[in-house]
N, C-alpha and C. Protein backbone atom coordinates (compact mmCIF):
# COMPACT_ATOMS: atom_id res chain seq x y z
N UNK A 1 -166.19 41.13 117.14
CA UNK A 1 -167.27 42.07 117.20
C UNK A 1 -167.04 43.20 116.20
N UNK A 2 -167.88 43.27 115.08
CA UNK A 2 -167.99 44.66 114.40
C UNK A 2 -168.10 45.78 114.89
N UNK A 3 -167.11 46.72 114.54
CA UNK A 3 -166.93 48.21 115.29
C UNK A 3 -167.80 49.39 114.35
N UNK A 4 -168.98 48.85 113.12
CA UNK A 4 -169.12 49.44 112.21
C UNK A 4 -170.43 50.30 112.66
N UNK A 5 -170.46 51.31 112.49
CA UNK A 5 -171.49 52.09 113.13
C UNK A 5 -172.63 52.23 112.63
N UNK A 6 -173.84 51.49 112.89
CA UNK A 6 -175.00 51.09 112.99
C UNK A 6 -175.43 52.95 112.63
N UNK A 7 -175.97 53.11 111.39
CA UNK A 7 -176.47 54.78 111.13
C UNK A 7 -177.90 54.77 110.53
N UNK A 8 -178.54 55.49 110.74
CA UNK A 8 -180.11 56.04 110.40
C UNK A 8 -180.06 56.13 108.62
N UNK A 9 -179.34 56.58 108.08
CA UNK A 9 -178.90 56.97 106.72
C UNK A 9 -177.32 56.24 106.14
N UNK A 10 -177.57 56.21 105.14
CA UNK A 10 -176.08 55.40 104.53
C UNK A 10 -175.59 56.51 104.21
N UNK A 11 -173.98 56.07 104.92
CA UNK A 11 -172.76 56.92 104.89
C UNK A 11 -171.93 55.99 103.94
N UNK A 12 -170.49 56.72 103.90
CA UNK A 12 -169.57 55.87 103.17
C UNK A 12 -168.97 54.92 104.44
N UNK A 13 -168.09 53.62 103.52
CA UNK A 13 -167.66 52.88 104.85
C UNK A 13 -166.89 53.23 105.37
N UNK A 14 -166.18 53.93 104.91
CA UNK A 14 -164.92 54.65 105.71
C UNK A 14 -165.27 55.36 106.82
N UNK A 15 -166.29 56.07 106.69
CA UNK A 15 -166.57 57.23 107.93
C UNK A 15 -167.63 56.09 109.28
N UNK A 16 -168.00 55.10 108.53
CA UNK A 16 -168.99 54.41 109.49
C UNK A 16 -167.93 53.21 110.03
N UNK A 17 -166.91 52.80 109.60
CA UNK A 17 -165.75 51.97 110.49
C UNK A 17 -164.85 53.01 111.37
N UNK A 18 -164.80 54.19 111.22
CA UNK A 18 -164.00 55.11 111.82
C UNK A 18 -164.12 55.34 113.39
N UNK A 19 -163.45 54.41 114.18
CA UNK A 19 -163.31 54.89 115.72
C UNK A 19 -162.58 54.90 116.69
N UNK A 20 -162.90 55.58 117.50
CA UNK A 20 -161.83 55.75 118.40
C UNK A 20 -161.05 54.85 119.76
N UNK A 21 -160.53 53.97 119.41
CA UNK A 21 -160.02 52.84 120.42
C UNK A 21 -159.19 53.32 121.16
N UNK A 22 -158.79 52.93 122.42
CA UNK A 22 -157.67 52.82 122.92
C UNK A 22 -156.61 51.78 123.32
N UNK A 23 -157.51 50.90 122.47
CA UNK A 23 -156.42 49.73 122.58
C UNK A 23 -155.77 49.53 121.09
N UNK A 24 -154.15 49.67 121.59
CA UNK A 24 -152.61 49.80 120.67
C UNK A 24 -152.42 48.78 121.01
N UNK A 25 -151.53 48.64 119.02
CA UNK A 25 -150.39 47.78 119.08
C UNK A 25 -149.37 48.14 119.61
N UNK A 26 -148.70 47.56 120.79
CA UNK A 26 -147.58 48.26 121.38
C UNK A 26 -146.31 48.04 120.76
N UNK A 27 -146.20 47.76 119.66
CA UNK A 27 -144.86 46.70 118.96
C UNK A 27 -144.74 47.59 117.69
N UNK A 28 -146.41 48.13 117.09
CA UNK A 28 -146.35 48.85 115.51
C UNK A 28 -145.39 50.23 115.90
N UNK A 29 -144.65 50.64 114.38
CA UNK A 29 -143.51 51.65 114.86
C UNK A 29 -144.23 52.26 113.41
N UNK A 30 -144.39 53.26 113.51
CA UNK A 30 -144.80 54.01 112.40
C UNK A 30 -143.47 55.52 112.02
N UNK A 31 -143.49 56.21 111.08
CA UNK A 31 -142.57 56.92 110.85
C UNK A 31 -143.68 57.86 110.23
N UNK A 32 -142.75 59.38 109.46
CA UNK A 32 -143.41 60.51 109.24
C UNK A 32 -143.98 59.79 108.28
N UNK A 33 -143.18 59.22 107.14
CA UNK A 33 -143.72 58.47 105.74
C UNK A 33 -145.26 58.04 106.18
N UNK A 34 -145.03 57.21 107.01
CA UNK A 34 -146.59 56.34 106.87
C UNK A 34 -147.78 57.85 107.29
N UNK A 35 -147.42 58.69 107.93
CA UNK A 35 -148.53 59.62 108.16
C UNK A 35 -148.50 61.05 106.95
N UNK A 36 -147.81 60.94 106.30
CA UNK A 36 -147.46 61.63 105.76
C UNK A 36 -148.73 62.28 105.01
N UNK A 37 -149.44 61.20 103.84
CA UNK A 37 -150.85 61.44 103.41
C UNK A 37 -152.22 61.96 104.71
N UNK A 38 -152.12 61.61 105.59
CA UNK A 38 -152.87 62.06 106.91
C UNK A 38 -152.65 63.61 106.80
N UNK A 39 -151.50 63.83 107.17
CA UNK A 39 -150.82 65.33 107.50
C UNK A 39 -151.14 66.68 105.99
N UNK A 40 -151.32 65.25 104.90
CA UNK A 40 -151.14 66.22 103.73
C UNK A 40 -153.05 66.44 103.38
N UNK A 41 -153.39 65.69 103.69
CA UNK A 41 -155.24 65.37 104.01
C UNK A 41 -155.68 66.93 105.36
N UNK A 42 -154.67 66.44 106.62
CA UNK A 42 -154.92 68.13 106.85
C UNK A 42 -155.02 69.16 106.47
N UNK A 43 -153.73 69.41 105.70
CA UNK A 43 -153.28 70.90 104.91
C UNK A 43 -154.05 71.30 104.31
N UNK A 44 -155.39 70.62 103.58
CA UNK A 44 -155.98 71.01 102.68
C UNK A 44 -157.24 70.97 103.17
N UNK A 45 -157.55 70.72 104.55
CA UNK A 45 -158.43 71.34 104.96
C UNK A 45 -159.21 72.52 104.70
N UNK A 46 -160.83 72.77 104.65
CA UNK A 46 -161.05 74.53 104.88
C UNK A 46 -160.57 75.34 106.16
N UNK A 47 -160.26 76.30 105.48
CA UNK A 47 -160.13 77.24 107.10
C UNK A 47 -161.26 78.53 106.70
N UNK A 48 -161.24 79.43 107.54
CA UNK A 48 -161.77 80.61 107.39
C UNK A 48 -160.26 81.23 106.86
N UNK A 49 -160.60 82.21 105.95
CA UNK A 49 -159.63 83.37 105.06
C UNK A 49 -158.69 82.56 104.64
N UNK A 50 -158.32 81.23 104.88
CA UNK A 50 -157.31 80.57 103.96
C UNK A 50 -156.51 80.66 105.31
N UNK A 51 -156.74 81.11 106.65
CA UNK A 51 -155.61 80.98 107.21
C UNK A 51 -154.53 80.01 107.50
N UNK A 52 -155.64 78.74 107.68
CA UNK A 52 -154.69 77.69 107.78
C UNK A 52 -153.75 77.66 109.26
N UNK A 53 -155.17 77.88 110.18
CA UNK A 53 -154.30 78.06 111.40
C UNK A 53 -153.69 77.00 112.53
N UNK A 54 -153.36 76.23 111.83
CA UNK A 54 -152.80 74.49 112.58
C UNK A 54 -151.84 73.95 112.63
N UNK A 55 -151.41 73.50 113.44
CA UNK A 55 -149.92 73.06 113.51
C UNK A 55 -149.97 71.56 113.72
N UNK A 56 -149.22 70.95 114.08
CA UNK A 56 -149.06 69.51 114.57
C UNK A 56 -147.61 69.05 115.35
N UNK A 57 -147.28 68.59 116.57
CA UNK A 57 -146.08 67.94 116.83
C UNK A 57 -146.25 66.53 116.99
N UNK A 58 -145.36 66.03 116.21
CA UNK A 58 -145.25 64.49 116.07
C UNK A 58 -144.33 63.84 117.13
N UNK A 59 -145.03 62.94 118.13
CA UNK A 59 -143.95 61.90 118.24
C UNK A 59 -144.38 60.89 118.62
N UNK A 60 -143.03 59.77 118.38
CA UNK A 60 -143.18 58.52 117.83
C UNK A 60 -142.47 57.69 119.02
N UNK A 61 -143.35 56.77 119.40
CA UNK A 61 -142.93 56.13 120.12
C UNK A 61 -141.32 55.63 120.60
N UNK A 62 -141.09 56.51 121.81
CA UNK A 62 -139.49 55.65 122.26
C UNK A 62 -139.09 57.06 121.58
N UNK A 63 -139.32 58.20 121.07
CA UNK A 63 -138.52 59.56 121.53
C UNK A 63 -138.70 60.46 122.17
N UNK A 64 -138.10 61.58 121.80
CA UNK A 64 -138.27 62.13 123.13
C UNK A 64 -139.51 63.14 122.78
N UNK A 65 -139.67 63.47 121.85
CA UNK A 65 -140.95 64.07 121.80
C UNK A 65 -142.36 63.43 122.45
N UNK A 66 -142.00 62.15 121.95
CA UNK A 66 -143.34 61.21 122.30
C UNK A 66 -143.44 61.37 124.11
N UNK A 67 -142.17 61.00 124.41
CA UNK A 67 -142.23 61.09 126.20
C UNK A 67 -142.71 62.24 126.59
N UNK A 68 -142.77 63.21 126.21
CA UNK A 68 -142.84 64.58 126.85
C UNK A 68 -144.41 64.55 126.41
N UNK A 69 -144.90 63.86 125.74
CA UNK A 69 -146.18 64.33 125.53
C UNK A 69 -146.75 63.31 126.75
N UNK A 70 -146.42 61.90 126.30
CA UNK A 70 -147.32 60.71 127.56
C UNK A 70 -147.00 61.55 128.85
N UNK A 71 -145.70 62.03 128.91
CA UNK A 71 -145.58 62.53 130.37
C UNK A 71 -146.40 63.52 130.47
N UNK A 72 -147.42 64.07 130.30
CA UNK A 72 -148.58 65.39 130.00
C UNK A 72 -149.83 64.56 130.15
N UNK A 73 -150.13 63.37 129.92
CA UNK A 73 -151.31 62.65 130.06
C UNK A 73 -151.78 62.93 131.14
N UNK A 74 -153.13 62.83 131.34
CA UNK A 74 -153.64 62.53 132.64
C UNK A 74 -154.63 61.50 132.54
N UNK A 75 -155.19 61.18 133.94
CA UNK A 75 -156.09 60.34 134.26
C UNK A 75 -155.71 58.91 133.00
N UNK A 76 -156.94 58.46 132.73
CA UNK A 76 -156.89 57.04 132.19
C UNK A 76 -155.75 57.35 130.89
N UNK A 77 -155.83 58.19 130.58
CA UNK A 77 -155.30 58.43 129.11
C UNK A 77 -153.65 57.55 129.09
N UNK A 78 -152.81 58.31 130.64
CA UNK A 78 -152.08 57.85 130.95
C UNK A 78 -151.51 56.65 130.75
N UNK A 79 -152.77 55.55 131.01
CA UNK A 79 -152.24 54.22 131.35
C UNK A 79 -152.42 53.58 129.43
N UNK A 80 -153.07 53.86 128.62
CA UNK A 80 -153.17 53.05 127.76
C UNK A 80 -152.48 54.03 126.19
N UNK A 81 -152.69 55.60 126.15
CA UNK A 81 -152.21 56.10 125.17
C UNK A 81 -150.91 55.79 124.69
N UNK A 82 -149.72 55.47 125.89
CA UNK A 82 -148.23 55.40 125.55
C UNK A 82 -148.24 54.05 124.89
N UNK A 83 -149.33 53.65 124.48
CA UNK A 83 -149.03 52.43 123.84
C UNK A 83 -149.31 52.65 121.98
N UNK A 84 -149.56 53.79 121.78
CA UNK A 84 -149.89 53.84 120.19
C UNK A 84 -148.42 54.44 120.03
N UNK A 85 -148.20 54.49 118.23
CA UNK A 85 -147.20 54.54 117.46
C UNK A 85 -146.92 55.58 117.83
N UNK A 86 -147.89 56.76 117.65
CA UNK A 86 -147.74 58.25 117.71
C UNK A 86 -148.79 58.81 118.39
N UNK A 87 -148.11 59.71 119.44
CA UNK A 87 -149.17 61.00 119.62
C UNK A 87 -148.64 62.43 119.06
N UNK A 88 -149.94 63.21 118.67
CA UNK A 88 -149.69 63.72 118.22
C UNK A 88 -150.44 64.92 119.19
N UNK A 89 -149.36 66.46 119.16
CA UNK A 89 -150.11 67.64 119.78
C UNK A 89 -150.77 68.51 118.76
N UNK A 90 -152.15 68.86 118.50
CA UNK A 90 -152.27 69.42 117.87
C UNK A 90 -153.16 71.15 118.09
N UNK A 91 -152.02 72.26 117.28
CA UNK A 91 -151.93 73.27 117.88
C UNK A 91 -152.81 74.77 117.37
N UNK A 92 -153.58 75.02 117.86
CA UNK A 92 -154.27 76.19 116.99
C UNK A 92 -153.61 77.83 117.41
N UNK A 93 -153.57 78.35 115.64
CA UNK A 93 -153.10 79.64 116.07
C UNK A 93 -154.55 80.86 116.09
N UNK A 94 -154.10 80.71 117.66
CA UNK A 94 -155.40 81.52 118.04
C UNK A 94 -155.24 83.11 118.05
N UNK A 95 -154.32 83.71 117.47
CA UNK A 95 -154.23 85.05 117.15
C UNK A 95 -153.48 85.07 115.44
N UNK A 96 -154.20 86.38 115.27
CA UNK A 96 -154.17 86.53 113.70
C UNK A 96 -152.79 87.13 113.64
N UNK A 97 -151.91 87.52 112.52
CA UNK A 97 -150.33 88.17 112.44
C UNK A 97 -150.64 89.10 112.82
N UNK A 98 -151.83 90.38 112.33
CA UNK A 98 -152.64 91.57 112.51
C UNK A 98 -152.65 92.16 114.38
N UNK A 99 -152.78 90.29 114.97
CA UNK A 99 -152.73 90.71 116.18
C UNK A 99 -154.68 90.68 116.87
N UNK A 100 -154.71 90.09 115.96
CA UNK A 100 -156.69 90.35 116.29
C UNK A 100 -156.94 88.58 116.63
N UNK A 101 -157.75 88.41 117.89
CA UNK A 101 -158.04 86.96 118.22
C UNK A 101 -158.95 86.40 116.30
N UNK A 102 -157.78 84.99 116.25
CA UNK A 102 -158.75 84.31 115.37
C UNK A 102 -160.37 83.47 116.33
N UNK A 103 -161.11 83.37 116.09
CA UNK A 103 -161.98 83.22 116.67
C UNK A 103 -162.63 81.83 115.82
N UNK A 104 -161.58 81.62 114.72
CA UNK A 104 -162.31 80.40 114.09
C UNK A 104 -161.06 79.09 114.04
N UNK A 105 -160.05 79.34 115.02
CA UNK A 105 -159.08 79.07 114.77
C UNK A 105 -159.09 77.36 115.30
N UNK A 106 -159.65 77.15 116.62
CA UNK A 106 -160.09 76.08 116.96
C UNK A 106 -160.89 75.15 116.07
N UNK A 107 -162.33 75.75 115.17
CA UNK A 107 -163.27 75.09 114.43
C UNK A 107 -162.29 74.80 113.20
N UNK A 108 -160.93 75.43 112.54
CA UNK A 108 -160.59 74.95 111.81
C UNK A 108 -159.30 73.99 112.25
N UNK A 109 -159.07 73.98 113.33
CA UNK A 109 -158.10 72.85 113.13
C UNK A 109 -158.35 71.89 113.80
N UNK A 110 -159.78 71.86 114.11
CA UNK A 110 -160.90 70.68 114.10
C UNK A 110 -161.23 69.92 112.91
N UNK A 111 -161.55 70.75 111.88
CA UNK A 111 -161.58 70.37 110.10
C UNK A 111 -160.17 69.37 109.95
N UNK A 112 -159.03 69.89 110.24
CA UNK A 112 -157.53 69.63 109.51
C UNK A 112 -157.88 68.26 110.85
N UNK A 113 -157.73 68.21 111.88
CA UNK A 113 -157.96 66.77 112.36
C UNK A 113 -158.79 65.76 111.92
N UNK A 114 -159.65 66.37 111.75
CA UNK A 114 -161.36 65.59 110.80
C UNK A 114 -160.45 65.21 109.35
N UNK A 115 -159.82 65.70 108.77
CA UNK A 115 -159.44 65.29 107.37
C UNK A 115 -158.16 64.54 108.15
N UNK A 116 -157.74 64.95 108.48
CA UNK A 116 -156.42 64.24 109.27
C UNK A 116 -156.62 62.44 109.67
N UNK A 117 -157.86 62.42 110.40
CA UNK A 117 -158.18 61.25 111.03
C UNK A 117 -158.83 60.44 109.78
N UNK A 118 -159.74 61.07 108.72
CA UNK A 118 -160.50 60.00 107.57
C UNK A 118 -159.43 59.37 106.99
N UNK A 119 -158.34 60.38 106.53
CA UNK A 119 -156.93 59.56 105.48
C UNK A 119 -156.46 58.83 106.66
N UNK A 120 -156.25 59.03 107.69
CA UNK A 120 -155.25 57.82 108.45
C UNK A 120 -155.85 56.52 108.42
N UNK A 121 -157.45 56.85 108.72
CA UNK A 121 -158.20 55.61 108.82
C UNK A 121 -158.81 54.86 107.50
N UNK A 122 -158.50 55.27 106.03
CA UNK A 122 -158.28 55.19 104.58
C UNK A 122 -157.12 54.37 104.91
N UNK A 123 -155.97 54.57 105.47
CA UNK A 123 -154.52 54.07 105.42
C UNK A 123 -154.38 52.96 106.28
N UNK A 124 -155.61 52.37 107.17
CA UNK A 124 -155.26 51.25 108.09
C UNK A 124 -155.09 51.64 109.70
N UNK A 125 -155.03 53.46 110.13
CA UNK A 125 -154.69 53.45 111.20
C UNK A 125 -156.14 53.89 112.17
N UNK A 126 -155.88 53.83 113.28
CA UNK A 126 -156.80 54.39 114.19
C UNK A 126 -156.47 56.36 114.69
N UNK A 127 -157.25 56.07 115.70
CA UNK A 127 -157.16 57.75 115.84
C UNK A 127 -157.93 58.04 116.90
N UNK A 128 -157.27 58.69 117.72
CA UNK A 128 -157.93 59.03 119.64
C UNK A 128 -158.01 59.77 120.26
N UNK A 129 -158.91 61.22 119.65
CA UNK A 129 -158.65 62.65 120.40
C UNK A 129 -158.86 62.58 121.85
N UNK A 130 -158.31 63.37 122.40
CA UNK A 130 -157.93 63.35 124.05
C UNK A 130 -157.97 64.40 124.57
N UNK A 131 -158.35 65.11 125.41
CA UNK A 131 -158.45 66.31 126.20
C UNK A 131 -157.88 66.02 127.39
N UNK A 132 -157.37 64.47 128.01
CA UNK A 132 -157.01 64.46 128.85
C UNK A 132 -155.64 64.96 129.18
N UNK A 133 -154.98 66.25 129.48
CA UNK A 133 -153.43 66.32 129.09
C UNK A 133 -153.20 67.34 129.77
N UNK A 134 -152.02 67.94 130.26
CA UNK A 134 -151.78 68.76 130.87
C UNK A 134 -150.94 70.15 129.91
N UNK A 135 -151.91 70.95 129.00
CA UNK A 135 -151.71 71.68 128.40
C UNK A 135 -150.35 72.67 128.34
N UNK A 136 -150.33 73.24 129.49
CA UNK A 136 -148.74 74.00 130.31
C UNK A 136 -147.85 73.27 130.15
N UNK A 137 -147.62 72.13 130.60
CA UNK A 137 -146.37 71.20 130.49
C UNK A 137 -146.42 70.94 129.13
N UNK A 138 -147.44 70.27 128.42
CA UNK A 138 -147.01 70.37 126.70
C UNK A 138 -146.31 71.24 126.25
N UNK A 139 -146.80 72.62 126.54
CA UNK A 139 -146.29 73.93 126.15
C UNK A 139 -144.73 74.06 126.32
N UNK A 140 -144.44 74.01 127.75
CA UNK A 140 -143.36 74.53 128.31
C UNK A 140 -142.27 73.35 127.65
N UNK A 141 -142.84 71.92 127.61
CA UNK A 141 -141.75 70.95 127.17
C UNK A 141 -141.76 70.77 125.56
N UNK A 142 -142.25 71.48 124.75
CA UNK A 142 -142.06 71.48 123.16
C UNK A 142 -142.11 72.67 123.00
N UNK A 143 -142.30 73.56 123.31
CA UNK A 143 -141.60 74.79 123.20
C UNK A 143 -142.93 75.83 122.16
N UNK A 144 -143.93 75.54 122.60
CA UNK A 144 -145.34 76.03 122.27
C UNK A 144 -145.57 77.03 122.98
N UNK A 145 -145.27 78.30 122.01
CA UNK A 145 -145.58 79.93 122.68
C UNK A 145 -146.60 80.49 121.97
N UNK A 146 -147.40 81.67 122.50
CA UNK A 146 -148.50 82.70 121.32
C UNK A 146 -147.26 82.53 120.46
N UNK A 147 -148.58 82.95 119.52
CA UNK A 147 -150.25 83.02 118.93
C UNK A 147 -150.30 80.75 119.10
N UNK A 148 -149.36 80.49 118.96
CA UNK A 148 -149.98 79.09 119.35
C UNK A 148 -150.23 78.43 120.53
N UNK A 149 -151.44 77.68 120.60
CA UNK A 149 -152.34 77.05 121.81
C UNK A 149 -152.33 75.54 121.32
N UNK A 150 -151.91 74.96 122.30
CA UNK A 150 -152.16 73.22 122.31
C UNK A 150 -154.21 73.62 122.63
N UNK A 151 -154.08 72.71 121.99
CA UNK A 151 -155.81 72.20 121.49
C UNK A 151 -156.07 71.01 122.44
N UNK A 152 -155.51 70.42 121.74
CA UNK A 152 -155.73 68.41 121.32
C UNK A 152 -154.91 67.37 121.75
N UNK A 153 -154.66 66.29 122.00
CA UNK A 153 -153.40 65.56 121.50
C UNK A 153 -154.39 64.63 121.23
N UNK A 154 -154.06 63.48 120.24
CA UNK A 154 -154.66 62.16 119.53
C UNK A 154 -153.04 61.12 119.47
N UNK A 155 -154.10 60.22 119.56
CA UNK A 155 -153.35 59.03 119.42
C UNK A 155 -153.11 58.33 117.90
N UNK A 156 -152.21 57.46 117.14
CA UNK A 156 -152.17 57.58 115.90
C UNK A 156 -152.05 56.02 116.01
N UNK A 157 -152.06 54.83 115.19
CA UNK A 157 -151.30 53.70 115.19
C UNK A 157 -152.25 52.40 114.98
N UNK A 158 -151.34 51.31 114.38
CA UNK A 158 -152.75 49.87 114.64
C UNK A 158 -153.51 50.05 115.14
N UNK A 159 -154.39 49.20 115.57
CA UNK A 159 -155.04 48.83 116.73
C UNK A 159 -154.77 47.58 117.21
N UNK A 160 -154.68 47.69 118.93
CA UNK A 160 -154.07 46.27 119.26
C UNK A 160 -155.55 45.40 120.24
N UNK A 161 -154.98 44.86 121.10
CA UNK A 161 -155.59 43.65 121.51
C UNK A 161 -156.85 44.42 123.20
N UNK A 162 -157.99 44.38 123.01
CA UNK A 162 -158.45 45.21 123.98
C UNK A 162 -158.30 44.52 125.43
N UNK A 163 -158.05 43.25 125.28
CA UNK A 163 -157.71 42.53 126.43
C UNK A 163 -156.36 43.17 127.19
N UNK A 164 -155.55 43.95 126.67
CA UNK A 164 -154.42 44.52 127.24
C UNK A 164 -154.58 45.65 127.73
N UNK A 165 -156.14 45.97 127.80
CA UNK A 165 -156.53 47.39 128.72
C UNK A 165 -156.81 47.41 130.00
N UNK A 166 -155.72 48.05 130.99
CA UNK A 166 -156.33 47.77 132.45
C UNK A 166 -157.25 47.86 132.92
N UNK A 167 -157.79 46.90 134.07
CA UNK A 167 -159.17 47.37 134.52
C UNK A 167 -159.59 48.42 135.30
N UNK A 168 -160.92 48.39 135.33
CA UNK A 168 -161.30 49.85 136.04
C UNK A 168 -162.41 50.30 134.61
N UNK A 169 -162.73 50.12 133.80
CA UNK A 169 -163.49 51.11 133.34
C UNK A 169 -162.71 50.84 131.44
N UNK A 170 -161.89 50.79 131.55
CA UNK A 170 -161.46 50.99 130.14
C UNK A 170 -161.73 49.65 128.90
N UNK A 171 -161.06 48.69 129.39
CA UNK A 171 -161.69 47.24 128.62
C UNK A 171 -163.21 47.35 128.12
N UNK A 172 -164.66 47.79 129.27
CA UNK A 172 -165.49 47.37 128.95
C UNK A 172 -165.80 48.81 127.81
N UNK A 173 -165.42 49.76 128.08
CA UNK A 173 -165.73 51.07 127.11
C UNK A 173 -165.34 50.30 125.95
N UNK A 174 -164.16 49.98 125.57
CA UNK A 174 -163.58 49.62 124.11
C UNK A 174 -164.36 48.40 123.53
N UNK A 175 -165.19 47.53 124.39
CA UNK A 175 -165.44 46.59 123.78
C UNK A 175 -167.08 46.60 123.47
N UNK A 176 -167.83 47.86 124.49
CA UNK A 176 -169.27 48.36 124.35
C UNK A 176 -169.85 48.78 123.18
N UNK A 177 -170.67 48.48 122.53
CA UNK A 177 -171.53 48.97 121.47
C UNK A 177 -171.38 49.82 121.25
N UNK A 178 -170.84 50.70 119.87
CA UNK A 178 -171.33 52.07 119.68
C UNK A 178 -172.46 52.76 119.70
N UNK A 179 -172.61 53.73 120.47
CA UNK A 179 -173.98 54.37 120.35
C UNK A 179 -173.82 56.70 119.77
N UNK A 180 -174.99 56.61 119.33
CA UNK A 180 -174.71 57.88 119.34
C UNK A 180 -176.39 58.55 119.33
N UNK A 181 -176.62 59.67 119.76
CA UNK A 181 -177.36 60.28 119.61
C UNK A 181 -178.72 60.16 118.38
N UNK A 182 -179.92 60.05 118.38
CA UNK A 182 -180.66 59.80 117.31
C UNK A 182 -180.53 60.96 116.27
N UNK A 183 -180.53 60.94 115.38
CA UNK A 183 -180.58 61.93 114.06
C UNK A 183 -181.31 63.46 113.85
N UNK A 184 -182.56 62.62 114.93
CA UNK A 184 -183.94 63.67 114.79
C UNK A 184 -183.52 64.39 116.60
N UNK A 185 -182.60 64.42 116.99
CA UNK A 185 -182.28 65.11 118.13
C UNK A 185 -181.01 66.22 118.03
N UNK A 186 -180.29 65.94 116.76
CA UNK A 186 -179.05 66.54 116.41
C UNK A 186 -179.05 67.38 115.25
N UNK A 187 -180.37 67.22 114.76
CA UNK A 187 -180.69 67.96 113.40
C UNK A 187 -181.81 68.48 113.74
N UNK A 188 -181.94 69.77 113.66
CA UNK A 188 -183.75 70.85 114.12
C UNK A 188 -183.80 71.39 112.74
């Protein structure tokens, strides 16, 4: 089944194959190298004032960074995320050095994920933002204090076999039609 996203207007193919699975190769082992162009596709993100307010913690399957993050999952995320190469926490600095709330700090390290996720998926990988997570325990177990705020965590890695997604709800999501909103409802 083609995962290619059926659009009102022609995009490039990159951005119209780009989605978000949760079904991993549980076997692919990825390292900083292979994300490296991803991470460097962030950096050069826009920010507001050049701040550049984003961080990232990497980990890779089978260390201990990686555990401390699956162990933060919640709900479904739980059962199928610990199966990609990498998750990744990603962190916005939501106060300025000055001491004044950045207020754009979130929308830009939304950008640095958005550039983050096109090069990974340029490079062969997938990509799985998640809100499902237990923010505090991220914090407290990687050592995430002000001005930085866990945001995000995403999933990084192949894509594996959707038949290896438990049931309940998740198999038929991954294998359902993409749909999205009509054009003339998202644009006034």
């Amino acid at each position: 089944m083609s995962r290619t996203a059926v659009t009102e207007a022609p995009i490039v193919d990159l951005l119209a194959t780009r989605w978000s699975p949760r079904s991993y190769d549980p076997t692919a082992v990825l390292t900083i190298d292979d994300l490296r162009a991803s991470f460097e596709a962030a950096r050069w993100a826009p920010s507001a004032n050049n701040l550049q307010p984003w961080q990232f913690i990497v980990g890779f399957r089978g260390d201990d960074t990686f555990n401390a993050i699956a162990g933060a999952l919640a709900g479904y995320n739980s059962a199928w995320a610990p199966d990609a190469a990498a998750l990744v926490v990603n962190l916005a600095e939501v106060v300025t050095a000055d001491g004044k709330p950045n207020t754009y700090a979130q929308y830009d390290l939304g950008q640095a994920v958005a550039h983050f996720t096109v090069q990974a998926t340029a490079d062969g990988y997938f990509v799985h933002q998640m809100g499902g997570y237990d923010a505090a325990a991220i914090a407290e177990k990687l050592g995430v204090e002000s001005p930085w705020e866990v945001t995000s965590v995403m999933t990084v890695g192949p894509r594996g076999d959707a038949d290896r997604l438990p049931e309940g709800g998740l198999y038929e999501r991954e294998v359902a039609p993409r749909v999205r909103k009509p054009l003339d409802e998202v644009v006034r």
